[in-house]
C-alpha atoms as a PDB file:
ATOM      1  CA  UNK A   1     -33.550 115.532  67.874  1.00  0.00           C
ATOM      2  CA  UNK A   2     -32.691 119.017  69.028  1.00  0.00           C
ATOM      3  CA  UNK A   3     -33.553 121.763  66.753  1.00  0.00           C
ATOM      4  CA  UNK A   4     -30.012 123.763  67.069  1.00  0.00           C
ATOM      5  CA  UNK A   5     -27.145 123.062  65.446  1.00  0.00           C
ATOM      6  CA  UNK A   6     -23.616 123.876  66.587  1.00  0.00           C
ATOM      7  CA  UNK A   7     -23.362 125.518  63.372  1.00  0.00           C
ATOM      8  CA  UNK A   8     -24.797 128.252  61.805  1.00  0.00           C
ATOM      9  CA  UNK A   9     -23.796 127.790  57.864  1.00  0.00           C
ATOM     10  CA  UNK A  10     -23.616 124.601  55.766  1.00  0.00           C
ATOM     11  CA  UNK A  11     -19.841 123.218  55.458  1.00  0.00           C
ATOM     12  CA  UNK A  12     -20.503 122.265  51.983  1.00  0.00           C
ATOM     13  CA  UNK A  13     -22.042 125.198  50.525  1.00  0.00           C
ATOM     14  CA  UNK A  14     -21.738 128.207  52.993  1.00  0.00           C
ATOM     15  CA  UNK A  15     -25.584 128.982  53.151  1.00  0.00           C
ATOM     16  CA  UNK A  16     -27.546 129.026  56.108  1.00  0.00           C
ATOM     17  CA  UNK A  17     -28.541 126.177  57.947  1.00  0.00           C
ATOM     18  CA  UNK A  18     -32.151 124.767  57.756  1.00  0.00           C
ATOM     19  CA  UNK A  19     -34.103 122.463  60.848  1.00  0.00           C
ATOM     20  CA  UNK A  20     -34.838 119.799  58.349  1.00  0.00           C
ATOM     21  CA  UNK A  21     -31.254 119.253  57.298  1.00  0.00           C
ATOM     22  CA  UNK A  22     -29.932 118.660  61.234  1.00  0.00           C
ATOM     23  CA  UNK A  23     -28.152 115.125  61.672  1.00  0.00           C
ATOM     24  CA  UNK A  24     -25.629 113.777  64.309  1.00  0.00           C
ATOM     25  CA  UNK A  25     -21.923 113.949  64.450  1.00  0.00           C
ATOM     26  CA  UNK A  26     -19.962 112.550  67.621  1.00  0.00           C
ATOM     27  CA  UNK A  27     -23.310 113.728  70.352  1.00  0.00           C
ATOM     28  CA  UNK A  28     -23.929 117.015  69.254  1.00  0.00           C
ATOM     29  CA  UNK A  29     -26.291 118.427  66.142  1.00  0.00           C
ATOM     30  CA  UNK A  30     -24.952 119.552  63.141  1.00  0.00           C
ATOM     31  CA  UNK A  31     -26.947 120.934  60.363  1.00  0.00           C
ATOM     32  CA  UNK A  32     -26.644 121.572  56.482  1.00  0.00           C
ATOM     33  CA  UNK A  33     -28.474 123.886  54.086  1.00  0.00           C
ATOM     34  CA  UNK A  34     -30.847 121.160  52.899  1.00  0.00           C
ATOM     35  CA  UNK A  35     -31.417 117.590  54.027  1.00  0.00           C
ATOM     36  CA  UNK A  36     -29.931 115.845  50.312  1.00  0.00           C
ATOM     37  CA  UNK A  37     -26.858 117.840  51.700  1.00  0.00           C
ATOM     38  CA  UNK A  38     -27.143 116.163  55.137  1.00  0.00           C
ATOM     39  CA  UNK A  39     -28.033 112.673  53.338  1.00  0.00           C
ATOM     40  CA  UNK A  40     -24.959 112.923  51.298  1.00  0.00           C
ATOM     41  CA  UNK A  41     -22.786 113.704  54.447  1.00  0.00           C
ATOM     42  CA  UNK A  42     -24.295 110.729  56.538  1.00  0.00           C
ATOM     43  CA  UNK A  43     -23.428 108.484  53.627  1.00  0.00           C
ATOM     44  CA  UNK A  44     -20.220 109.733  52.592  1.00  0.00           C
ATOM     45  CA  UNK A  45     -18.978 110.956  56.239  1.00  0.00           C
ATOM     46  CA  UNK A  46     -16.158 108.980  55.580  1.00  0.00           C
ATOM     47  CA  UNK A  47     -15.115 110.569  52.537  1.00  0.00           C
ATOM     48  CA  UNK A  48     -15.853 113.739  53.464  1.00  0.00           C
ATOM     49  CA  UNK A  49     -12.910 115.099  55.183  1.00  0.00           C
ATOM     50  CA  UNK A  50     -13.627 119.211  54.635  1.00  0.00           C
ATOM     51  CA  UNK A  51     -17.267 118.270  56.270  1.00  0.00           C
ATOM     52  CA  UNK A  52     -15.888 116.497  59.017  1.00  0.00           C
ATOM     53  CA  UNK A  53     -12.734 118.705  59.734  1.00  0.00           C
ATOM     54  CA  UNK A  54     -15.296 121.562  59.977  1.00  0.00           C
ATOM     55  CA  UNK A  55     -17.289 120.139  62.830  1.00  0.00           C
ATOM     56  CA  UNK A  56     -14.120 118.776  64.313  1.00  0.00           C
ATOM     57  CA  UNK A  57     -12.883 122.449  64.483  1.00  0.00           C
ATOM     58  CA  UNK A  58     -16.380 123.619  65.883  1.00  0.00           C
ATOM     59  CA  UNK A  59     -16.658 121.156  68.983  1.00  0.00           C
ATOM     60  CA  UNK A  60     -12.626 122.178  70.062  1.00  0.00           C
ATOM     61  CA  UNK A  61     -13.265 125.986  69.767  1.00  0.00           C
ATOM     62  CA  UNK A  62     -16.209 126.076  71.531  1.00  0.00           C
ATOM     63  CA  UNK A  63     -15.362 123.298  73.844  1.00  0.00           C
ATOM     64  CA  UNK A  64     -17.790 120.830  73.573  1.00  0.00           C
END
């Protein structure tokens, strides 16, 4: 897995990311402040929406 996520701060909490919370979301890395956070995201991705939304918004500004 690539050690950079396309985001800098957890969507849940607003802290910093951590390389042990990084996780997948539609081909690119995303990360979380802690890898419970992640778990609960790769569990619950569905309902998640504010998680989800935020990445969504990350890969059209930056064009990926």
């Amino acid at each position: 897995m690539v050690d950079t996520a396309i985001n800098k701060y957890c969507p849940r909490s607003g802290k910093a990311v951590v390389p042990d919370s990084l996780t997948e979301y539609k081909g690119l890395t995303v990360g979380f402040c802690n890898p419970g956070c992640r778990d609960d995201f790769a569990q619950n991705v569905s309902d998640r929406p504010n998680d989800t939304n935020y990445f969504d918004v990350l890969i059209k500004e930056n064009n990926l």
